[in-house]
C-alpha atoms as a PDB file:
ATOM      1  CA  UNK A   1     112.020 113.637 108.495  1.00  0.00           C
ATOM      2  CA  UNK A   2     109.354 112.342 106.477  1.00  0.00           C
ATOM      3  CA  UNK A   3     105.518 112.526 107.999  1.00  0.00           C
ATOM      4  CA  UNK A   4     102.736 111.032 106.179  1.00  0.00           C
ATOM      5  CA  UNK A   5      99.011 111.716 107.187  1.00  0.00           C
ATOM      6  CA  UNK A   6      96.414 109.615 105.954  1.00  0.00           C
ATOM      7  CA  UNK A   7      92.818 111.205 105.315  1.00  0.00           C
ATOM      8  CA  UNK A   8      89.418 110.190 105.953  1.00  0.00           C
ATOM      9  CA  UNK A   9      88.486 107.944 109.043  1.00  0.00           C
ATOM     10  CA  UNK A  10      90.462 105.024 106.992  1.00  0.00           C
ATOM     11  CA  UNK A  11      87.950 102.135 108.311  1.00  0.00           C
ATOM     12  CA  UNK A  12      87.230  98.854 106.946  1.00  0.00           C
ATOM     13  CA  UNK A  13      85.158  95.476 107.746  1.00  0.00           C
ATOM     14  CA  UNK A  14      85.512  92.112 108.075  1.00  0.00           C
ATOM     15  CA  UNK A  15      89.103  90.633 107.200  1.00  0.00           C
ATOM     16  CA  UNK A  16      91.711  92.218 104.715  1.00  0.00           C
ATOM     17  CA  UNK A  17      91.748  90.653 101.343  1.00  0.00           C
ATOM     18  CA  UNK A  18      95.041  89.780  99.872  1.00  0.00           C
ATOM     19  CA  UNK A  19      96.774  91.474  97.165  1.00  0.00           C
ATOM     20  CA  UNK A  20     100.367  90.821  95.458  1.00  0.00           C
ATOM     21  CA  UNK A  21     103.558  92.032  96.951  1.00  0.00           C
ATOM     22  CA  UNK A  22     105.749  94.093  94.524  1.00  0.00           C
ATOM     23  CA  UNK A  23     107.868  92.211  92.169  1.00  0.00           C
ATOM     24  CA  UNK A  24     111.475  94.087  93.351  1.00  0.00           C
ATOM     25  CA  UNK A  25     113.371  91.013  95.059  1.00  0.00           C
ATOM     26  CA  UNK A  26     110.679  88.402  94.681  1.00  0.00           C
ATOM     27  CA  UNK A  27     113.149  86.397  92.791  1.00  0.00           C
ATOM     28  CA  UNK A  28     115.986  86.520  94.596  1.00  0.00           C
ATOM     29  CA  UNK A  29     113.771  85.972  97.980  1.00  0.00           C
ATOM     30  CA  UNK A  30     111.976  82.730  96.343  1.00  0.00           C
ATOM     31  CA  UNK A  31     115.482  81.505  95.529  1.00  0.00           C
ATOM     32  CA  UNK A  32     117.086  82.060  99.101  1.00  0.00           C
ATOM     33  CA  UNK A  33     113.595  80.168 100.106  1.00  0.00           C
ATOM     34  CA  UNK A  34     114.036  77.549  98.138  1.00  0.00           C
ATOM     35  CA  UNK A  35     117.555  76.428  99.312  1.00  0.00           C
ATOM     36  CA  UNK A  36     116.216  77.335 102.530  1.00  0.00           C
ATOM     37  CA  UNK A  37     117.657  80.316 105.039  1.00  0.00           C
ATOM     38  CA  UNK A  38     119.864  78.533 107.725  1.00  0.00           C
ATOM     39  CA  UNK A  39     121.578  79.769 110.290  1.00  0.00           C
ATOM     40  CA  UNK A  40     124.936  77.562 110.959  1.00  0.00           C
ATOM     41  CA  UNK A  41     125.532  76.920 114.951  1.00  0.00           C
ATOM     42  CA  UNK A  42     128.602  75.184 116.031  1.00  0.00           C
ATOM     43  CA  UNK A  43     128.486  72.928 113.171  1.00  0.00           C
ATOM     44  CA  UNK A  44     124.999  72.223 112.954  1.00  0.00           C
ATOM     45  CA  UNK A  45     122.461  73.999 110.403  1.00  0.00           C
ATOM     46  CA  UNK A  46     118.833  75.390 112.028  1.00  0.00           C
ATOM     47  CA  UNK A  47     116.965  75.976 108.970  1.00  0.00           C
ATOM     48  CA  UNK A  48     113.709  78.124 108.462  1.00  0.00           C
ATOM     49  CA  UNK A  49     110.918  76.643 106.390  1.00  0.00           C
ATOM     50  CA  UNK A  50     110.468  78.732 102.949  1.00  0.00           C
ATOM     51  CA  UNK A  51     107.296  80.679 102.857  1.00  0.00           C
ATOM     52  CA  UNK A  52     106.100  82.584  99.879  1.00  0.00           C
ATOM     53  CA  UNK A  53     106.822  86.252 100.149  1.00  0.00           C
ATOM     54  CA  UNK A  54     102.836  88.378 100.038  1.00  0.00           C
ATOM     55  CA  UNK A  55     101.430  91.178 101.342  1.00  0.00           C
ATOM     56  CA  UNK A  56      97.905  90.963 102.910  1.00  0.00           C
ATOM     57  CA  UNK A  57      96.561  94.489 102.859  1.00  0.00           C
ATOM     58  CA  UNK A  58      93.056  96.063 103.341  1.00  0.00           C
ATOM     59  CA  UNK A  59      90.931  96.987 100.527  1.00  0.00           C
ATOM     60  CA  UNK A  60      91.546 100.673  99.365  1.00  0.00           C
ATOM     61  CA  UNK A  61      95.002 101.245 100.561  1.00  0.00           C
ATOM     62  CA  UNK A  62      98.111 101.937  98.856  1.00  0.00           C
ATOM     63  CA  UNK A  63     101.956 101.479  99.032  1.00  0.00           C
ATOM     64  CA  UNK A  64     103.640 104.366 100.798  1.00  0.00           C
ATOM     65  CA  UNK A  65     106.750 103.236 102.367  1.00  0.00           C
ATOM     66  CA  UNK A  66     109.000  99.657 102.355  1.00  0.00           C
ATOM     67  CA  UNK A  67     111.845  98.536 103.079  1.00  0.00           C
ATOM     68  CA  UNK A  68     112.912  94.668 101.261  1.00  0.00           C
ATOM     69  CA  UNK A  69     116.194  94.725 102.758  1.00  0.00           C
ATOM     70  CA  UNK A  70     118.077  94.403  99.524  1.00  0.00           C
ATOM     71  CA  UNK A  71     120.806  96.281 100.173  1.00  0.00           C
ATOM     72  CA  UNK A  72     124.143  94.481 101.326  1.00  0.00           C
ATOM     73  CA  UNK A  73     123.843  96.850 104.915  1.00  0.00           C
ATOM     74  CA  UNK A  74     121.039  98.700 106.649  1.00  0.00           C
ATOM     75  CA  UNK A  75     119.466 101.511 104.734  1.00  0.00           C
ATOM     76  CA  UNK A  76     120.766 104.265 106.544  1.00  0.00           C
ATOM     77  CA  UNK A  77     117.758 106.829 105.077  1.00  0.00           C
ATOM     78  CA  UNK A  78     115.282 104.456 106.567  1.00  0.00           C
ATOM     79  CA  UNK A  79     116.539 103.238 109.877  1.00  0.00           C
ATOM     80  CA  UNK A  80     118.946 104.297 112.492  1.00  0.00           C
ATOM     81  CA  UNK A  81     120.508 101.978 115.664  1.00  0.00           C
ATOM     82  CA  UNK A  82     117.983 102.843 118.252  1.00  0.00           C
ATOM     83  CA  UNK A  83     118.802 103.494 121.910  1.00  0.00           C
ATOM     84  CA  UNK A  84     122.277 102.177 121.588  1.00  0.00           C
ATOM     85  CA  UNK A  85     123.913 101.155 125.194  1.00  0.00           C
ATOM     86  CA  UNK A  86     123.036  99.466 128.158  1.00  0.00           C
ATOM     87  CA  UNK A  87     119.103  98.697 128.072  1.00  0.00           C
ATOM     88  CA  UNK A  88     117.584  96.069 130.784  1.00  0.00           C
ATOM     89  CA  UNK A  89     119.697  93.008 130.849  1.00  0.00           C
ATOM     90  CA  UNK A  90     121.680  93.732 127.763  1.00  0.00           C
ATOM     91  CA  UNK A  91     124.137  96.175 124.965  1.00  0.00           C
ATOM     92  CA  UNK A  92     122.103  97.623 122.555  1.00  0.00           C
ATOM     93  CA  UNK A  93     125.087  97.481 119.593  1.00  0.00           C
ATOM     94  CA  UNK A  94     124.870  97.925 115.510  1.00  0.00           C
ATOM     95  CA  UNK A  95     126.896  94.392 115.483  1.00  0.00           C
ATOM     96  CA  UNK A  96     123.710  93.034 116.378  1.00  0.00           C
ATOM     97  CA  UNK A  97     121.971  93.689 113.066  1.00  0.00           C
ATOM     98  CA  UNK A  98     122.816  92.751 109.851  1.00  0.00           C
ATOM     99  CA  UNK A  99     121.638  92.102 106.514  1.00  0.00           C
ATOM    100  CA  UNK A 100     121.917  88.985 104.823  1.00  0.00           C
ATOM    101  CA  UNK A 101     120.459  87.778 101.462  1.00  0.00           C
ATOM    102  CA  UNK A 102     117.411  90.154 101.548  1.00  0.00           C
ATOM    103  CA  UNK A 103     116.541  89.419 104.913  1.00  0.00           C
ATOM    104  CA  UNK A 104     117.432  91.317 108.030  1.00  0.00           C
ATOM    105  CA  UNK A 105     118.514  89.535 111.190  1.00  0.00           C
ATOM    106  CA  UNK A 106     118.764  90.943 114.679  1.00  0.00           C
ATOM    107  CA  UNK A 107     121.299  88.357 116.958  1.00  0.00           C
ATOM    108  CA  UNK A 108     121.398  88.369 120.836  1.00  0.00           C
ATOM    109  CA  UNK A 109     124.606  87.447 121.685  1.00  0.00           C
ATOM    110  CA  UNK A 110     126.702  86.583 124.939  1.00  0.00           C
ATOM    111  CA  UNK A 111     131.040  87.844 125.127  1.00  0.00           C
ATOM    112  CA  UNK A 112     133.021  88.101 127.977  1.00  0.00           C
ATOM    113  CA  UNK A 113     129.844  87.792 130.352  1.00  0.00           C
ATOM    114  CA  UNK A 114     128.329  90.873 128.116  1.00  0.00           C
ATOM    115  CA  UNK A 115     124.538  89.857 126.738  1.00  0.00           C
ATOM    116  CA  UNK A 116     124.113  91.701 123.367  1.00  0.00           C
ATOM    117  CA  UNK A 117     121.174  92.440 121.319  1.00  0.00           C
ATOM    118  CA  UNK A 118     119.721  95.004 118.730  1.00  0.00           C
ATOM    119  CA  UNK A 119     117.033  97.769 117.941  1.00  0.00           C
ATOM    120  CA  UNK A 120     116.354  99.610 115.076  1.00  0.00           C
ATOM    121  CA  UNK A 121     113.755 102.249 114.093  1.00  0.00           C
ATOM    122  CA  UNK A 122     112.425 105.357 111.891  1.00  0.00           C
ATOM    123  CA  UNK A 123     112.585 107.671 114.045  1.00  0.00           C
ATOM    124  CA  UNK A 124     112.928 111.137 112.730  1.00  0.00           C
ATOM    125  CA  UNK A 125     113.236 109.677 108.967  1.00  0.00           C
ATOM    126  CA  UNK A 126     109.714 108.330 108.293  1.00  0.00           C
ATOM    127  CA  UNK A 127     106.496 108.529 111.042  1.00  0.00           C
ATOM    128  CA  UNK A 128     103.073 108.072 110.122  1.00  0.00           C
ATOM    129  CA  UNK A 129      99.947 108.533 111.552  1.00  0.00           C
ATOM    130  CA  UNK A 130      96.689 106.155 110.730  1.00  0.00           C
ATOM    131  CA  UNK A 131      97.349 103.426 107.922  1.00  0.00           C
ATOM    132  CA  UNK A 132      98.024 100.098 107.360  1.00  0.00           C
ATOM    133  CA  UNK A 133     101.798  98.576 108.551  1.00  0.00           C
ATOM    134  CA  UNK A 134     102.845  95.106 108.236  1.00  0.00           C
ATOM    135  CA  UNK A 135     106.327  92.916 108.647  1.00  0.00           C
ATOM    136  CA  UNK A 136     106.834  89.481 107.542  1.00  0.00           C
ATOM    137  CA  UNK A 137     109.036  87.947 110.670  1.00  0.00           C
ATOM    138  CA  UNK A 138     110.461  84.991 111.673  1.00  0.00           C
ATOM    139  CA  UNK A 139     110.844  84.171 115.488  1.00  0.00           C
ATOM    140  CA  UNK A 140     114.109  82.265 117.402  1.00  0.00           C
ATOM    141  CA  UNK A 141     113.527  83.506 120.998  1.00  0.00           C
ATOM    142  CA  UNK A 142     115.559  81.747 123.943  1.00  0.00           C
ATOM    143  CA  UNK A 143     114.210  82.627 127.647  1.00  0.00           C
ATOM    144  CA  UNK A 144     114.726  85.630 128.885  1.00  0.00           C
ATOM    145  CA  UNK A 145     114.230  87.585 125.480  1.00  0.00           C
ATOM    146  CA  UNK A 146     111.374  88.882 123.642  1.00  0.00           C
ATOM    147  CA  UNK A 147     110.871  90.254 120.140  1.00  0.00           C
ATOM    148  CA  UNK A 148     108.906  92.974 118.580  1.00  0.00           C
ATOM    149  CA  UNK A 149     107.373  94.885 115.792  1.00  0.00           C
ATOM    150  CA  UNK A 150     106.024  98.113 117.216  1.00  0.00           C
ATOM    151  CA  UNK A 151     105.216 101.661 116.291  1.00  0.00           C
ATOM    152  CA  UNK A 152     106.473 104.437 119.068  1.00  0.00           C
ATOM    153  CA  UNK A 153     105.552 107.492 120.058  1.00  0.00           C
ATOM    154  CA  UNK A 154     108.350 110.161 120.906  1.00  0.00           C
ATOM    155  CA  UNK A 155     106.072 112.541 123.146  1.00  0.00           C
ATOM    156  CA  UNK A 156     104.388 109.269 124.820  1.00  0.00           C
ATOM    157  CA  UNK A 157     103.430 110.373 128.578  1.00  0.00           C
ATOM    158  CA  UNK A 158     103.654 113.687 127.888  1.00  0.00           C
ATOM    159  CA  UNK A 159     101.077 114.476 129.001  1.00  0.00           C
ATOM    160  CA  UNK A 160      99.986 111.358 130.426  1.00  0.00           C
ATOM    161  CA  UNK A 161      96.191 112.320 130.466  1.00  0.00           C
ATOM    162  CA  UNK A 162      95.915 113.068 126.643  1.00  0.00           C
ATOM    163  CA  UNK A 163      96.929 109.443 124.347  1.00  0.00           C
ATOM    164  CA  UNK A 164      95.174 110.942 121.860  1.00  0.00           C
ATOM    165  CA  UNK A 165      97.907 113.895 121.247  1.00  0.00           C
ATOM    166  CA  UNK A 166     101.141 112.213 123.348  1.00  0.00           C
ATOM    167  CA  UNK A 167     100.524 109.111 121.523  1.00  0.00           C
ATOM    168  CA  UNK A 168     100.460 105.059 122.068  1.00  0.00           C
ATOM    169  CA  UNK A 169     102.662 102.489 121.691  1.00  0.00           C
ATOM    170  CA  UNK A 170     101.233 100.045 119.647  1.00  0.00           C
ATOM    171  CA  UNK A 171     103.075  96.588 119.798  1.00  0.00           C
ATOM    172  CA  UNK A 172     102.240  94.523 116.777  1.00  0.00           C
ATOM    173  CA  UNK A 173     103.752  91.969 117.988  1.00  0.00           C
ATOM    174  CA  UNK A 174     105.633  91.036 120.641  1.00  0.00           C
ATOM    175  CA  UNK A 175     107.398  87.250 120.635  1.00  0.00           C
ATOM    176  CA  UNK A 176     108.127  84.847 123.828  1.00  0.00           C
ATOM    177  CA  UNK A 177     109.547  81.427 123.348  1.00  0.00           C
ATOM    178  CA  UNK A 178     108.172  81.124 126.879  1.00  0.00           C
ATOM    179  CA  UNK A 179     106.793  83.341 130.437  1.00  0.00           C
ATOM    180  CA  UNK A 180     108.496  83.040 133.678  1.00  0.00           C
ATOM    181  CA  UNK A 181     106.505  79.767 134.759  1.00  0.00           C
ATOM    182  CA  UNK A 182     108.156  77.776 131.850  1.00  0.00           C
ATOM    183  CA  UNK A 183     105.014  77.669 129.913  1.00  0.00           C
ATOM    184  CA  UNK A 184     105.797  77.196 126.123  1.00  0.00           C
ATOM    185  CA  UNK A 185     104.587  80.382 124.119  1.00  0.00           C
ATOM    186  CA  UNK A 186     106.533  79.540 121.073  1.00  0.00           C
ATOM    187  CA  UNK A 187     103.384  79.641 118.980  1.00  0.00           C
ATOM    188  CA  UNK A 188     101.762  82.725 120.274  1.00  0.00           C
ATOM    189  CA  UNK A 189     101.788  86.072 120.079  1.00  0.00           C
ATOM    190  CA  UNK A 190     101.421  89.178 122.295  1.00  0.00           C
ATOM    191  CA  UNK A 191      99.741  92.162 121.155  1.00  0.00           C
ATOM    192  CA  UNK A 192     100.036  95.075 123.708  1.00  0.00           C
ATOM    193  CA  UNK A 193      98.894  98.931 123.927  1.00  0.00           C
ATOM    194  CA  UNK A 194     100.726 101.576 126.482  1.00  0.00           C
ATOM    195  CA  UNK A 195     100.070 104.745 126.810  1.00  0.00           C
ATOM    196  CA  UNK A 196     100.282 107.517 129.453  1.00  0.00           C
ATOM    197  CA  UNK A 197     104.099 106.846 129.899  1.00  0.00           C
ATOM    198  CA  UNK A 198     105.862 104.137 131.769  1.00  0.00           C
ATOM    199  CA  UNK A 199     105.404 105.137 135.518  1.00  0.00           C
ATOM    200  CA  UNK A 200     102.716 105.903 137.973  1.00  0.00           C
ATOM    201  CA  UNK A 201     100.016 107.058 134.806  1.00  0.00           C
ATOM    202  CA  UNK A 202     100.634 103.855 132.836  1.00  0.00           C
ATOM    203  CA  UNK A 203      97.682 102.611 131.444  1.00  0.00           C
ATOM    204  CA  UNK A 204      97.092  99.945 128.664  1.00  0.00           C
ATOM    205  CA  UNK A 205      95.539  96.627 127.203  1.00  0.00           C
ATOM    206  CA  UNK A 206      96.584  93.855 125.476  1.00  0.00           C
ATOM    207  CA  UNK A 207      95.722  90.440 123.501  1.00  0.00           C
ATOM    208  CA  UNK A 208      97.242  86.909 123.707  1.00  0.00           C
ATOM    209  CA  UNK A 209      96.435  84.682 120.941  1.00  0.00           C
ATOM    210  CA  UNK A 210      95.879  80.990 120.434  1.00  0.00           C
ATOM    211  CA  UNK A 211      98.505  79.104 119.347  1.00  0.00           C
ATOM    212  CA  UNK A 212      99.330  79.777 115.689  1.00  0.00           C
ATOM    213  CA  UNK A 213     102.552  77.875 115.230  1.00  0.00           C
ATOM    214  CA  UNK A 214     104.017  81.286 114.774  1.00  0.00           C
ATOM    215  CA  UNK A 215     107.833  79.814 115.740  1.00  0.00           C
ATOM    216  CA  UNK A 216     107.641  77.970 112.482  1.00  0.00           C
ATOM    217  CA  UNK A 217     108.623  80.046 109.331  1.00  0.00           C
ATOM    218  CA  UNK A 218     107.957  83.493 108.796  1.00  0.00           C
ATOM    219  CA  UNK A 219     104.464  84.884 109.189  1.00  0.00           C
ATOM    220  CA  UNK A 220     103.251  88.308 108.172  1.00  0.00           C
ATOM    221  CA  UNK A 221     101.524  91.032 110.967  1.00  0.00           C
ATOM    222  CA  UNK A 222      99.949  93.814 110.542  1.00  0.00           C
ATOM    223  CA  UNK A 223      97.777  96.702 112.138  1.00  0.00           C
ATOM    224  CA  UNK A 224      95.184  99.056 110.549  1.00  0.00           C
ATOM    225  CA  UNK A 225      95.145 102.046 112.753  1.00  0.00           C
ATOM    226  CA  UNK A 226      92.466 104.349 111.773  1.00  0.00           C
ATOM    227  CA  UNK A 227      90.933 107.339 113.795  1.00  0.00           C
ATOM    228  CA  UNK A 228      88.341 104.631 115.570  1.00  0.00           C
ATOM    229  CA  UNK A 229      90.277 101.444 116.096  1.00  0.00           C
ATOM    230  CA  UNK A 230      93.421  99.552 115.780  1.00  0.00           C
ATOM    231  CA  UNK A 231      93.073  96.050 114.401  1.00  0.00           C
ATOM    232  CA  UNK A 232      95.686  93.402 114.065  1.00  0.00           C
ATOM    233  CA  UNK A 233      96.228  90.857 111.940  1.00  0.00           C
ATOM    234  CA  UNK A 234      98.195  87.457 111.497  1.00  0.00           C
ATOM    235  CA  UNK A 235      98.912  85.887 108.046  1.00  0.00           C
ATOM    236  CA  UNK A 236      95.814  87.919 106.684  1.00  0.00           C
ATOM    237  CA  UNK A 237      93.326  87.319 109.823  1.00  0.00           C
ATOM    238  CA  UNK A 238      91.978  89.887 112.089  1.00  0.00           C
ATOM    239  CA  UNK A 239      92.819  88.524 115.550  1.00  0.00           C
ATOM    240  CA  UNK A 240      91.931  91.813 117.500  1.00  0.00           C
ATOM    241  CA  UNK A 241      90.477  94.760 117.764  1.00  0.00           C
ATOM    242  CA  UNK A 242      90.782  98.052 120.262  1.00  0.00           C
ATOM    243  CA  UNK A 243      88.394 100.972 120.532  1.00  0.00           C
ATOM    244  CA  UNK A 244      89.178 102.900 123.551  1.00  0.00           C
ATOM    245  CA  UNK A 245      92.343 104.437 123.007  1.00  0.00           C
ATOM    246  CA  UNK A 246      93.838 105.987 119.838  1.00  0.00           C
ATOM    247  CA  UNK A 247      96.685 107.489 118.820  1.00  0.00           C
ATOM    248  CA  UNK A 248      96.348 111.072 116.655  1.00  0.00           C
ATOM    249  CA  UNK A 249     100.022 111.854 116.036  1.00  0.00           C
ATOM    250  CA  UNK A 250     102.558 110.834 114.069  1.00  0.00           C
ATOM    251  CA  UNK A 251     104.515 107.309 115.352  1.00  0.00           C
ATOM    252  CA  UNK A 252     107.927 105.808 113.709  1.00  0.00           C
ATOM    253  CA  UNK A 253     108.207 101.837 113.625  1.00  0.00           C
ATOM    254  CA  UNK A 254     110.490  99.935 115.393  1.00  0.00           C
ATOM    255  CA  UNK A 255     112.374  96.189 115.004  1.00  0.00           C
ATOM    256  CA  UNK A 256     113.779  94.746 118.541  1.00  0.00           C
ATOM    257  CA  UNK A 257     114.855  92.289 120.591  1.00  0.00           C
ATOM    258  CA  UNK A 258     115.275  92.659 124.479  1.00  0.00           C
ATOM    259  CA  UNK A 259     116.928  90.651 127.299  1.00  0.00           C
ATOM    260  CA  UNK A 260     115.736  90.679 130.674  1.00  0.00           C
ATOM    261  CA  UNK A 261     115.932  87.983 133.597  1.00  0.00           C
ATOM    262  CA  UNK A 262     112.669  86.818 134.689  1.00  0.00           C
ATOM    263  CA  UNK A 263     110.625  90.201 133.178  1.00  0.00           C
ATOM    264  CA  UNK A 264     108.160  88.148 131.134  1.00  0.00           C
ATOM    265  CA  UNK A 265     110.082  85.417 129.600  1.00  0.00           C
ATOM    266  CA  UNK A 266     111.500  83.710 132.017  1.00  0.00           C
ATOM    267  CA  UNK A 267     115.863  83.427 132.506  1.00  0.00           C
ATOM    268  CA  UNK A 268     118.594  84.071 131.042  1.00  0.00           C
ATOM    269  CA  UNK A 269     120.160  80.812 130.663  1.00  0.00           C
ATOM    270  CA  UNK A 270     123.542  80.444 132.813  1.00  0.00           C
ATOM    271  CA  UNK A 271     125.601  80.646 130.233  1.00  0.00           C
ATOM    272  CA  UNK A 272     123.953  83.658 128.101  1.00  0.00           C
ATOM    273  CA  UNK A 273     123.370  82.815 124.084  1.00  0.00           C
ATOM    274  CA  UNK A 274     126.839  81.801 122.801  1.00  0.00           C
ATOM    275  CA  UNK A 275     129.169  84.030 120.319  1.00  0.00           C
ATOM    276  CA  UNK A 276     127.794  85.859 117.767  1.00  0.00           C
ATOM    277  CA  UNK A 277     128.594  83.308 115.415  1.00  0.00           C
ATOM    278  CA  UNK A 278     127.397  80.813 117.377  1.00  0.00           C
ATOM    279  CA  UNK A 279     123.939  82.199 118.685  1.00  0.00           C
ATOM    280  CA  UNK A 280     120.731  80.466 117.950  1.00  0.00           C
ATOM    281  CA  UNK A 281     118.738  83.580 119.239  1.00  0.00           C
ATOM    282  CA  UNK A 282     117.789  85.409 116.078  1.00  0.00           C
ATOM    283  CA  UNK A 283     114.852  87.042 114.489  1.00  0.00           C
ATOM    284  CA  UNK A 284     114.466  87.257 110.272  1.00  0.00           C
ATOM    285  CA  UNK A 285     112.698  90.174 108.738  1.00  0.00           C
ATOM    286  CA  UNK A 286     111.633  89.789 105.115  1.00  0.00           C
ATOM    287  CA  UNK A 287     110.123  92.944 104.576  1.00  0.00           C
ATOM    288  CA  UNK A 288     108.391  95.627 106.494  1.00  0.00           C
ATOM    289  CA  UNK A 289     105.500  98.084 104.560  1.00  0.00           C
ATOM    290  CA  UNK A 290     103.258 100.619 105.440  1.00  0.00           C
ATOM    291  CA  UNK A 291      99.994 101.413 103.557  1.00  0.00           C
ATOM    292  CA  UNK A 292      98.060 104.346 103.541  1.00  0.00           C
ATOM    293  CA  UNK A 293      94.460 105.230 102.860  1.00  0.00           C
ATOM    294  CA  UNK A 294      93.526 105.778  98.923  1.00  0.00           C
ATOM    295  CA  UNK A 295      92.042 109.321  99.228  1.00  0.00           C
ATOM    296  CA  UNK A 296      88.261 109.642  98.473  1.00  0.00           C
ATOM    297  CA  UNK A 297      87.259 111.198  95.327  1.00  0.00           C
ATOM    298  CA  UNK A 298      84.289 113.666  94.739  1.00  0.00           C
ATOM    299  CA  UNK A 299      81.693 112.093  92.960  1.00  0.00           C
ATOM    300  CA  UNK A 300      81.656 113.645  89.159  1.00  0.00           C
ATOM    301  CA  UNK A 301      77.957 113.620  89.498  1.00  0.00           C
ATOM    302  CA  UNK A 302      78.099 116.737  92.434  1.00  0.00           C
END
């Protein structure tokens, strides 16, 4: 396993100001824009708007980890099948997840009555704590699903009265087509904090923004977690920031998509999401990259 600490309290103000993405893939990513990704569903094509591939990062940090997806399958050294099985409303399977033209694509699926879907993390090959992390991510939800980018603790709970040590899961985002009264959160997003575990000590907080028109084309977010705060961003702006609670240990990342009737985002429709081949209910990662704090030099002068 690899464990990165950052040093220093890591903090920054006001928004993050962009710098270029590295150049491995950019040309094979601005050509699969530029015929535009599609998905083909019983005959008809749903195609994703092309977006130019960037990284919007905080002043002072520095490239530490990334996956581009170029490989022709997941990159077994950087993420495993996570929680593979039943989970909630659905089968956690590896068919779920491929890896198509530089982009990886998670697909919730409906055989034989079966709902299928797919999670993927780094746990126990890369886990940071403090830094910058960011995913470029394009949304398909259906009801009864939501999607996330989120970074996990594996002690979380324990113990429940200590985040600081057990840890905090930190939801980057988290991606509703719609709640359980219909309403249409296509265009939103959900950023959520949990810690103390999942039972009778659960505590948290959590952020809803404005519509962004985040179900159209990929967008890019991102967290700075330093020793004081976590703040998220969308596309490069700071939409929120939280004080109270902070993680001190080590967390791994994790890409999902979950199915659950009437949890959050609303039902599962009657007749699940079609085939594999023929589900619409998809999310597209470009790229996901974490950042970490440039260390501070002594001044020559001392």
């Amino acid at each position: 396993m690899q464990t990165i600490h950052s040093s220093g309290s890591g903090s920054t103000s006001g928004a993050p100001s962009g710098s270029p993405a590295p150049l491995r893939g950019l040309l094979k990513k601005t050509s699969l824009r530029l015929a535009i990704l599609a998905t083909v569903v019983a005959g008809s094509v749903t195609a994703l708007l092309p977006q130019p591939v960037h990284a919007t990062v905080p002043s002072g940090y520095r490239l530490a980890w990334q996956d581009d997806f170029e490989h022709c399958q997941l990159d077994a050294a950087k993420w495993k099948h996570w929680l593979p099985g039943v989970r909630r409303d659905a089968v956690n399977t590896p068919d779920a997840v491929s890896v198509e033209d530089g982009i990886l694509v998670i697909t919730t699926y409906t055989e034989n009555g079966t709902h299928y879907t797919g999670m993927i993390s780094t746990e126990g090959l890369f886990e940071s704590a403090y830094g910058y992390w960011e995913a470029s991510m394009s949304f398909q939800d259906s009801s009864g699903t939501f999607s996330d980018f989120w970074l996990h603790s594996p002690t979380i709970g324990r113990p429940h009265d200590d985040p600081a040590r057990a840890g905090v899961e930190i939801d980057v985002i988290e991606h509703r087509s719609q709640d359980n009264e219909g309403r249409d959160l296509n265009g939103r997003s959900s950023i959520n904090l949990h810690w103390g575990g999942y039972e009778e000590h659960h505590d948290g907080d959590g952020f809803v923004t404005e519509d962004l028109q985040l179900g159209t084309g990929f967008h890019v977010y991102g967290v700075e977690w330093t020793e004081d705060a976590y703040r998220f961003y969308i596309d490069g702006k700071l939409v929120w920031t939280h004080r109270k609670t902070i993680s001190k240990r080590p967390q791994f990342a994790v890409l999902s998509t979950e199915v659950e009737h009437m949890l959050w985002s609303g039902p599962i429709p009657e007749n699940g999401y079609g085939s594999r081949m023929e589900s619409r209910t998809k999310v597209f990662v470009d790229y996901v990259r974490y950042y970490v704090k440039n260390p501070v030099l002594p001044d020559p002068k001392d």
